[in-house]
PDB file of N, CA and C in Angstrom:
ATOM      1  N   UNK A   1      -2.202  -9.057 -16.346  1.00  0.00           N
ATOM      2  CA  UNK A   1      -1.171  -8.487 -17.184  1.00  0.00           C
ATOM      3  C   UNK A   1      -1.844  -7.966 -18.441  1.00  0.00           C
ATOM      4  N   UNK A   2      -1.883  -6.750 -18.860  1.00  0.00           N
ATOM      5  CA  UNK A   2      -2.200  -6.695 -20.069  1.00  0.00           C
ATOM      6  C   UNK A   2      -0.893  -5.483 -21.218  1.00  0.00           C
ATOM      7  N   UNK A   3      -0.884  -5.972 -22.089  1.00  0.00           N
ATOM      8  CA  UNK A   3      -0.032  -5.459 -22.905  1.00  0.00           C
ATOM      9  C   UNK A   3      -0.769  -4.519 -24.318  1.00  0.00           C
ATOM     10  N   UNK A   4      -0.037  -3.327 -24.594  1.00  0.00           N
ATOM     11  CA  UNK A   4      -0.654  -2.196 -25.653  1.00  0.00           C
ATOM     12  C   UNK A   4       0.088  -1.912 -25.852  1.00  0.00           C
ATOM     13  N   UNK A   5      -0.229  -0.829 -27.010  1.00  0.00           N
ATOM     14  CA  UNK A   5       0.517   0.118 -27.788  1.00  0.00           C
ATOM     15  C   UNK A   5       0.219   1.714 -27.623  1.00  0.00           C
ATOM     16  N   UNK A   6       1.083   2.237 -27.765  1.00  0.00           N
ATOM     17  CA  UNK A   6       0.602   3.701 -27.328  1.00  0.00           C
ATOM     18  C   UNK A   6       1.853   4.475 -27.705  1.00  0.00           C
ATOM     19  N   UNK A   7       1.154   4.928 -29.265  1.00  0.00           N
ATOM     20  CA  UNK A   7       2.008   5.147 -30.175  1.00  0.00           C
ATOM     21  C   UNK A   7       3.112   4.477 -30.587  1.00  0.00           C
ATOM     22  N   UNK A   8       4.533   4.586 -30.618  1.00  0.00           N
ATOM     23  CA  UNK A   8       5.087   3.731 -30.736  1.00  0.00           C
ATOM     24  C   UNK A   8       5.778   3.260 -29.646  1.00  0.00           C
ATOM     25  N   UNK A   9       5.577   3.561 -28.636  1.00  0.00           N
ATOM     26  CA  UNK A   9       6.075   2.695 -27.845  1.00  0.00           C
ATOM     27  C   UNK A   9       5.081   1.237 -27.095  1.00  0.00           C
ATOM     28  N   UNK A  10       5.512   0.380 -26.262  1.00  0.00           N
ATOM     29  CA  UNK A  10       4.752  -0.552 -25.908  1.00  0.00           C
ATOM     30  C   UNK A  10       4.565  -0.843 -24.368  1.00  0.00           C
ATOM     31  N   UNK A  11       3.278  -1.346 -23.531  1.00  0.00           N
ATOM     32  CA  UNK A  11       2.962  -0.674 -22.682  1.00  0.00           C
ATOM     33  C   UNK A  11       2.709  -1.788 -21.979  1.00  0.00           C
ATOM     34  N   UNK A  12       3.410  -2.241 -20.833  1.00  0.00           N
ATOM     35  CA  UNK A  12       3.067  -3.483 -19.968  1.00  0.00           C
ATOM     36  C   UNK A  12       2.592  -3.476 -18.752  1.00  0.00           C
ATOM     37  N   UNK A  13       1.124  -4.148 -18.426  1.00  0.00           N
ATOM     38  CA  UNK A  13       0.971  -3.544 -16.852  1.00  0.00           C
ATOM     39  C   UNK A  13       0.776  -4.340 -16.104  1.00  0.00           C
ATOM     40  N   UNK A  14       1.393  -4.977 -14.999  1.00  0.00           N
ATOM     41  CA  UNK A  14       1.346  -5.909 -14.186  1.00  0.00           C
ATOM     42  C   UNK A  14      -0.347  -5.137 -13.026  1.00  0.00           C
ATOM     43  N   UNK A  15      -1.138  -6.248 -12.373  1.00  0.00           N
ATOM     44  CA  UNK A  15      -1.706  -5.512 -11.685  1.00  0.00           C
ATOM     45  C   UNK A  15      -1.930  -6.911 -10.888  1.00  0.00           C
ATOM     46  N   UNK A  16      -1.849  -6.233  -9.548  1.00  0.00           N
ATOM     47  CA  UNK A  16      -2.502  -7.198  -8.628  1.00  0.00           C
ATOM     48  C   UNK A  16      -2.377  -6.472  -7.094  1.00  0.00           C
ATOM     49  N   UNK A  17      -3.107  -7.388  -5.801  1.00  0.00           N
ATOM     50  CA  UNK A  17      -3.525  -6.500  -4.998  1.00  0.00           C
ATOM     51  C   UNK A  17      -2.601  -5.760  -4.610  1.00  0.00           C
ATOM     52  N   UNK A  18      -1.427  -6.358  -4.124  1.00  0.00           N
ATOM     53  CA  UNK A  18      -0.118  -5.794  -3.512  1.00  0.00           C
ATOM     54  C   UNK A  18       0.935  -6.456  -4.222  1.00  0.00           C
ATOM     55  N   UNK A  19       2.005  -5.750  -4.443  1.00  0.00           N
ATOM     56  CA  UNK A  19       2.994  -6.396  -5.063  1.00  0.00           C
ATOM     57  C   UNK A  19       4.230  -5.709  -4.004  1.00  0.00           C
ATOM     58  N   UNK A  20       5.128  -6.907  -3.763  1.00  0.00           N
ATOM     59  CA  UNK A  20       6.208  -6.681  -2.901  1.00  0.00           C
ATOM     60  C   UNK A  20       7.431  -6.779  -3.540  1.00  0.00           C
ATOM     61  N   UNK A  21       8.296  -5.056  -3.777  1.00  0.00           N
ATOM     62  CA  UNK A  21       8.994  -4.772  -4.716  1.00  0.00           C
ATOM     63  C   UNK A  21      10.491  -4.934  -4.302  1.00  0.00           C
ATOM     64  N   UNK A  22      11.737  -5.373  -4.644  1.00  0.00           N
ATOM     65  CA  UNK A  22      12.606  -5.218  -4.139  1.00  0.00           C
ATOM     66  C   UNK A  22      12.930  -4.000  -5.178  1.00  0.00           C
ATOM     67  N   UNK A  23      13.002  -2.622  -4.603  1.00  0.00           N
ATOM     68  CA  UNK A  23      13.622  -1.172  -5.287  1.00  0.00           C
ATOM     69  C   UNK A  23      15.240  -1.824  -5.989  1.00  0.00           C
ATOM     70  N   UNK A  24      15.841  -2.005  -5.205  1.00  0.00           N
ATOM     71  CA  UNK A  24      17.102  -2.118  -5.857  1.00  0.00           C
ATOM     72  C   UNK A  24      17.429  -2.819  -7.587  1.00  0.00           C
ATOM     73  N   UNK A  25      16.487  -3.933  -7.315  1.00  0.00           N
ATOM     74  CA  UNK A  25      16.107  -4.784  -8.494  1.00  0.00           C
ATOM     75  C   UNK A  25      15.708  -3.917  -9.463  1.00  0.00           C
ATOM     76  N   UNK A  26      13.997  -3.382  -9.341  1.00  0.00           N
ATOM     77  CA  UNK A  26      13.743  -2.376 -10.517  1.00  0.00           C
ATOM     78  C   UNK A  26      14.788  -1.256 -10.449  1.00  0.00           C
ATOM     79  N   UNK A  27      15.480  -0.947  -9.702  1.00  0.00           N
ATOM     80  CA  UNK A  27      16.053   0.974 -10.363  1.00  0.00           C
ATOM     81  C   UNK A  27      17.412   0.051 -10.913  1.00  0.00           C
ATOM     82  N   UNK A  28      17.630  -0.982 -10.838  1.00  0.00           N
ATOM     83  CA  UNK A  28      19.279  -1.496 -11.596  1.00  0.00           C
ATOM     84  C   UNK A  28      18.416  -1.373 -13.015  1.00  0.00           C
ATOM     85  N   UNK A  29      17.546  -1.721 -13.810  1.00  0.00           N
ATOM     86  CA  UNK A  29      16.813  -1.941 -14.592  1.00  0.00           C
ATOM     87  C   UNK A  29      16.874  -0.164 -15.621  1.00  0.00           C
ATOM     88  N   UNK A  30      16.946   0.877 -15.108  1.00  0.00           N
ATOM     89  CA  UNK A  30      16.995   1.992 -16.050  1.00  0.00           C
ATOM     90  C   UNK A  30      18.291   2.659 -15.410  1.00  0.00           C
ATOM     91  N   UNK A  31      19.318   2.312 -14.426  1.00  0.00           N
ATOM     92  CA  UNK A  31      20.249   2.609 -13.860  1.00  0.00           C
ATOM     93  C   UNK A  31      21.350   1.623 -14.155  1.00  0.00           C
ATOM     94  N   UNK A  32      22.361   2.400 -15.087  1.00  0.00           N
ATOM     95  CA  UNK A  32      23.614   0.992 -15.481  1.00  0.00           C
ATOM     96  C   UNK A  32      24.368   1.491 -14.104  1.00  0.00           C
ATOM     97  N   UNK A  33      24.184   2.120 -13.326  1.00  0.00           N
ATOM     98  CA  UNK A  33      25.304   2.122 -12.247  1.00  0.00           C
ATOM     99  C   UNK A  33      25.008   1.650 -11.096  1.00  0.00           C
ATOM    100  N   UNK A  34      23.371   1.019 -10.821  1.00  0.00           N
ATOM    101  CA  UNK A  34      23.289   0.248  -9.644  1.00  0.00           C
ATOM    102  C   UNK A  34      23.858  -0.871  -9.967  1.00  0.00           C
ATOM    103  N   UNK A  35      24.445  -1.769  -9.333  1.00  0.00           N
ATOM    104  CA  UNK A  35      25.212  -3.328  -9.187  1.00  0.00           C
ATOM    105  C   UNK A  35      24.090  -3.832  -8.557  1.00  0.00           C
ATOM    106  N   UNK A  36      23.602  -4.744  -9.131  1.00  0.00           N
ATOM    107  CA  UNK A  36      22.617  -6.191  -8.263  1.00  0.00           C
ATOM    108  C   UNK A  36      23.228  -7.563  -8.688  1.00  0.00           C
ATOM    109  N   UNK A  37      23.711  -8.337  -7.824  1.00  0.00           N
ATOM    110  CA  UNK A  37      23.570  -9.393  -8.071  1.00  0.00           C
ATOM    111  C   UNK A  37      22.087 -10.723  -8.263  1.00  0.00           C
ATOM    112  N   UNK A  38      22.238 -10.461  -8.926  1.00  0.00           N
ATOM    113  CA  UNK A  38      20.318 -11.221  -9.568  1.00  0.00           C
ATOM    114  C   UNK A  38      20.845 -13.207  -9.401  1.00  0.00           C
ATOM    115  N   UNK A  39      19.525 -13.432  -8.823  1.00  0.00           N
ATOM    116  CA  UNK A  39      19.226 -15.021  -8.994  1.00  0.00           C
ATOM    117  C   UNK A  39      19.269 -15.369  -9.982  1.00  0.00           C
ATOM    118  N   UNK A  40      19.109 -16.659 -10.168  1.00  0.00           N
ATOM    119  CA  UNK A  40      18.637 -17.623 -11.457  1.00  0.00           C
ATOM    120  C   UNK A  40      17.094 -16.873 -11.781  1.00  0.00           C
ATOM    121  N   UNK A  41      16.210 -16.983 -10.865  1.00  0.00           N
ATOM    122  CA  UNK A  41      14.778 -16.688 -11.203  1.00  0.00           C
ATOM    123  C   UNK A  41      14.686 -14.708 -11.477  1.00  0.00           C
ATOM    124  N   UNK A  42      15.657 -14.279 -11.576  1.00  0.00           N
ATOM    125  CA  UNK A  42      15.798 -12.766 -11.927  1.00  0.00           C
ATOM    126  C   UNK A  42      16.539 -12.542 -13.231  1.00  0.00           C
ATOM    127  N   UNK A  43      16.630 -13.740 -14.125  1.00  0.00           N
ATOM    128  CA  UNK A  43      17.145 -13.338 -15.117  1.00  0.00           C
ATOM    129  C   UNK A  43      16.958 -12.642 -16.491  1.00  0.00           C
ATOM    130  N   UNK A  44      15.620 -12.221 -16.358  1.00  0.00           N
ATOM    131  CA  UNK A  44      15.008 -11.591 -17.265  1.00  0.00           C
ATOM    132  C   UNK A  44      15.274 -10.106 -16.409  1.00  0.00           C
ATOM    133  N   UNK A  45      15.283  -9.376 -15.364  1.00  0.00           N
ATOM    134  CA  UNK A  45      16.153  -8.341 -14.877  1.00  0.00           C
ATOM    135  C   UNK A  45      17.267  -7.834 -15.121  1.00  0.00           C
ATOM    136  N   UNK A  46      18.254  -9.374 -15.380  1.00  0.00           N
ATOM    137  CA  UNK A  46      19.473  -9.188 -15.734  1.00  0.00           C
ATOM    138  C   UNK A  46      19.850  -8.748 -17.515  1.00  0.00           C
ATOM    139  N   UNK A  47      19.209  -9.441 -17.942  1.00  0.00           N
ATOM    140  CA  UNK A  47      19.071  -9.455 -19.841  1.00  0.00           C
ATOM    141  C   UNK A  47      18.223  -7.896 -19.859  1.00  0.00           C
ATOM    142  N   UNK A  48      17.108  -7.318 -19.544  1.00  0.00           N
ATOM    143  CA  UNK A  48      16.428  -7.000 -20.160  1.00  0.00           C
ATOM    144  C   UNK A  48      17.536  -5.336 -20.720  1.00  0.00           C
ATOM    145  N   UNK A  49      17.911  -4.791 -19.452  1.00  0.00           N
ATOM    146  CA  UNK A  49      18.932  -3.677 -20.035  1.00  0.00           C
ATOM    147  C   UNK A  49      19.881  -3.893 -21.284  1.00  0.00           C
ATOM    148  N   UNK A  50      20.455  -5.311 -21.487  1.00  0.00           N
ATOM    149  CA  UNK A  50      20.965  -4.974 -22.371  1.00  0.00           C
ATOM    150  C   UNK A  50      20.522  -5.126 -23.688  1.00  0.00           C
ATOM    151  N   UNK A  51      19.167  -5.810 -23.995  1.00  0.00           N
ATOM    152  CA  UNK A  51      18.116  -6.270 -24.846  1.00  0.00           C
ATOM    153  C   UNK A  51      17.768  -4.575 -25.263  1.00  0.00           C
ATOM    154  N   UNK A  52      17.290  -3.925 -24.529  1.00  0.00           N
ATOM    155  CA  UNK A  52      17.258  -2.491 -24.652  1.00  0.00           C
ATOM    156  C   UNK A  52      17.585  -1.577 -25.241  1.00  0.00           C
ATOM    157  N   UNK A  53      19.637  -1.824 -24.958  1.00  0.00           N
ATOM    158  CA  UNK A  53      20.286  -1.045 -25.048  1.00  0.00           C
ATOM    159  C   UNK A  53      20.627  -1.726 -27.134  1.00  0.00           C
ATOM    160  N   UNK A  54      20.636  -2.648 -27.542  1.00  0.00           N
ATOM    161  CA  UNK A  54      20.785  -3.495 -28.495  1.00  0.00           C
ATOM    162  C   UNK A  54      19.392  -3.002 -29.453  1.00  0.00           C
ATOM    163  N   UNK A  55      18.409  -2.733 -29.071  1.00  0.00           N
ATOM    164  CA  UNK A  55      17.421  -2.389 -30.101  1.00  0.00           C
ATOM    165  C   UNK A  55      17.288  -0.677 -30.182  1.00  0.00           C
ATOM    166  N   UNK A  56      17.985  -0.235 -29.610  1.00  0.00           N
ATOM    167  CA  UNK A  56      17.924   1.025 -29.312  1.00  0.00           C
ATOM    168  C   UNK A  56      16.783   1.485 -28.608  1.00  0.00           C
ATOM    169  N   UNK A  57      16.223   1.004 -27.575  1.00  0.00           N
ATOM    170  CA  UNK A  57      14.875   1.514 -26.996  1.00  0.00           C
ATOM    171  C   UNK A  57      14.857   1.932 -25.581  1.00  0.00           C
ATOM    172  N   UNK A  58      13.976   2.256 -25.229  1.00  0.00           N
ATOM    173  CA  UNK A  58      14.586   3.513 -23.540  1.00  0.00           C
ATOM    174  C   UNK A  58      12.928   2.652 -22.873  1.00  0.00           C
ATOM    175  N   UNK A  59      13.613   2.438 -21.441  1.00  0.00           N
ATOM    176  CA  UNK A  59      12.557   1.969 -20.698  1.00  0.00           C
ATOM    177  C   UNK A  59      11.870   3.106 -19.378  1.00  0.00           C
ATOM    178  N   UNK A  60      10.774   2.970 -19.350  1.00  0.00           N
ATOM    179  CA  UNK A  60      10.157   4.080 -18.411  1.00  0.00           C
ATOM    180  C   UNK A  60       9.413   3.217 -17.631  1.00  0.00           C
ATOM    181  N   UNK A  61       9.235   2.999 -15.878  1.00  0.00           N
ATOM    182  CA  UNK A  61       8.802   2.359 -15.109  1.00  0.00           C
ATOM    183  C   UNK A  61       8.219   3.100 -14.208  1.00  0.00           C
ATOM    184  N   UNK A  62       7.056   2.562 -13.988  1.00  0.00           N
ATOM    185  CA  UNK A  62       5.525   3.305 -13.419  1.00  0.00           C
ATOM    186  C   UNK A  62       5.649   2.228 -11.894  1.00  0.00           C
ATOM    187  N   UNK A  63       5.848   2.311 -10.945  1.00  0.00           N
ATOM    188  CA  UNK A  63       5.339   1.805  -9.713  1.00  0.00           C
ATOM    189  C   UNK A  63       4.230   1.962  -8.462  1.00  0.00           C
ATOM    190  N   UNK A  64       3.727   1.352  -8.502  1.00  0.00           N
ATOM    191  CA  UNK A  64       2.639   1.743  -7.384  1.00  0.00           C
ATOM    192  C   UNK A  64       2.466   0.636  -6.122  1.00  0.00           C
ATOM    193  N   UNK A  65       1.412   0.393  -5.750  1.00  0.00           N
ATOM    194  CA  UNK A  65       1.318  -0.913  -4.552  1.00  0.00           C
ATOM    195  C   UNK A  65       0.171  -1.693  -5.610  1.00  0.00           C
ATOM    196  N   UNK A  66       0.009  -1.822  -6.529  1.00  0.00           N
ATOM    197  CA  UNK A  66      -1.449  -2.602  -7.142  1.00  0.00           C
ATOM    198  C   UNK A  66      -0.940  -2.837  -8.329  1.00  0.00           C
ATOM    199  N   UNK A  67       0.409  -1.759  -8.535  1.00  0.00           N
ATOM    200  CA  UNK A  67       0.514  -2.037 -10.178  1.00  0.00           C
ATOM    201  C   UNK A  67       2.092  -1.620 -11.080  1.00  0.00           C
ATOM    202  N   UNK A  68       2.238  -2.120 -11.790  1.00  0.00           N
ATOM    203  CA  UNK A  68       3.657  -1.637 -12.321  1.00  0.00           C
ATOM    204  C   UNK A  68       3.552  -1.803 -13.783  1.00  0.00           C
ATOM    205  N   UNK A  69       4.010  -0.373 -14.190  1.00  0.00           N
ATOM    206  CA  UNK A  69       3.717  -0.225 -15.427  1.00  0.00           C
ATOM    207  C   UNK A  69       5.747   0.176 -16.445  1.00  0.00           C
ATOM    208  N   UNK A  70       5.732  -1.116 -17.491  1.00  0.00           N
ATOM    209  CA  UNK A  70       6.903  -0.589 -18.321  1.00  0.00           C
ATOM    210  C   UNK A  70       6.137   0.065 -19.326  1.00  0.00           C
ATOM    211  N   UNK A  71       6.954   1.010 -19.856  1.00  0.00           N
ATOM    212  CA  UNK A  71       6.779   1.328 -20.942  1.00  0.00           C
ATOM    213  C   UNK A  71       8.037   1.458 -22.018  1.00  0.00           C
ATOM    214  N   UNK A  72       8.425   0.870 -22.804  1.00  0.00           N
ATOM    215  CA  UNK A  72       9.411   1.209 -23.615  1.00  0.00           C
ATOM    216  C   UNK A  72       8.849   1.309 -25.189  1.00  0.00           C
ATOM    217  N   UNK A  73      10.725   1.942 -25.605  1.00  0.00           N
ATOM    218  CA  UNK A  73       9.983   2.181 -27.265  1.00  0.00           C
ATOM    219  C   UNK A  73      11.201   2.927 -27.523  1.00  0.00           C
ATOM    220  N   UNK A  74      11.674   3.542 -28.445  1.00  0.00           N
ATOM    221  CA  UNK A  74      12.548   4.228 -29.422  1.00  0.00           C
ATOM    222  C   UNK A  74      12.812   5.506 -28.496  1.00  0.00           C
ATOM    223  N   UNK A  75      14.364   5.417 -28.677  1.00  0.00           N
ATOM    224  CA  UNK A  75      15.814   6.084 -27.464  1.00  0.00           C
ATOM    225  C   UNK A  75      15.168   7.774 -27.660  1.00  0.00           C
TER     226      UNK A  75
END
């Protein structure tokens, strides 16, 4: 995991060999109109949109098979 800055926004990158994504999960995440019902252990999925929407900041999500990149920062 490593975390930066890049300009003002802030830059999170998960990396590892394969990562097995449930799509629905990440696109509810910059999509208020997908519905997911989230676990207990998905609750940082569930919070993070509206944590977001409360600081005024816009999230941008990078996916690959090795790596997933947020980036957020000012709307």
């Amino acid at each position: 995991l490593t975390v930066g800055r890049a300009g003002a926004d802030w830059v999170v990158t998960a990396h590892a060999d394969r990562f097995q994504q449930d799509d629905a999960l990440w696109a509810a995440l910059t999509d208020p109109d997908i519905v997911y019902d989230h676990t207990p252990a998905q609750v940082q999925f569930a919070l993070l949109p509206a944590v977001l929407a409360e600081t005024g900041m816009q999230l941008h999500l990078s996916r690959g098979i090795a790596a997933i990149t947020a980036r957020f920062g000012p709307a």
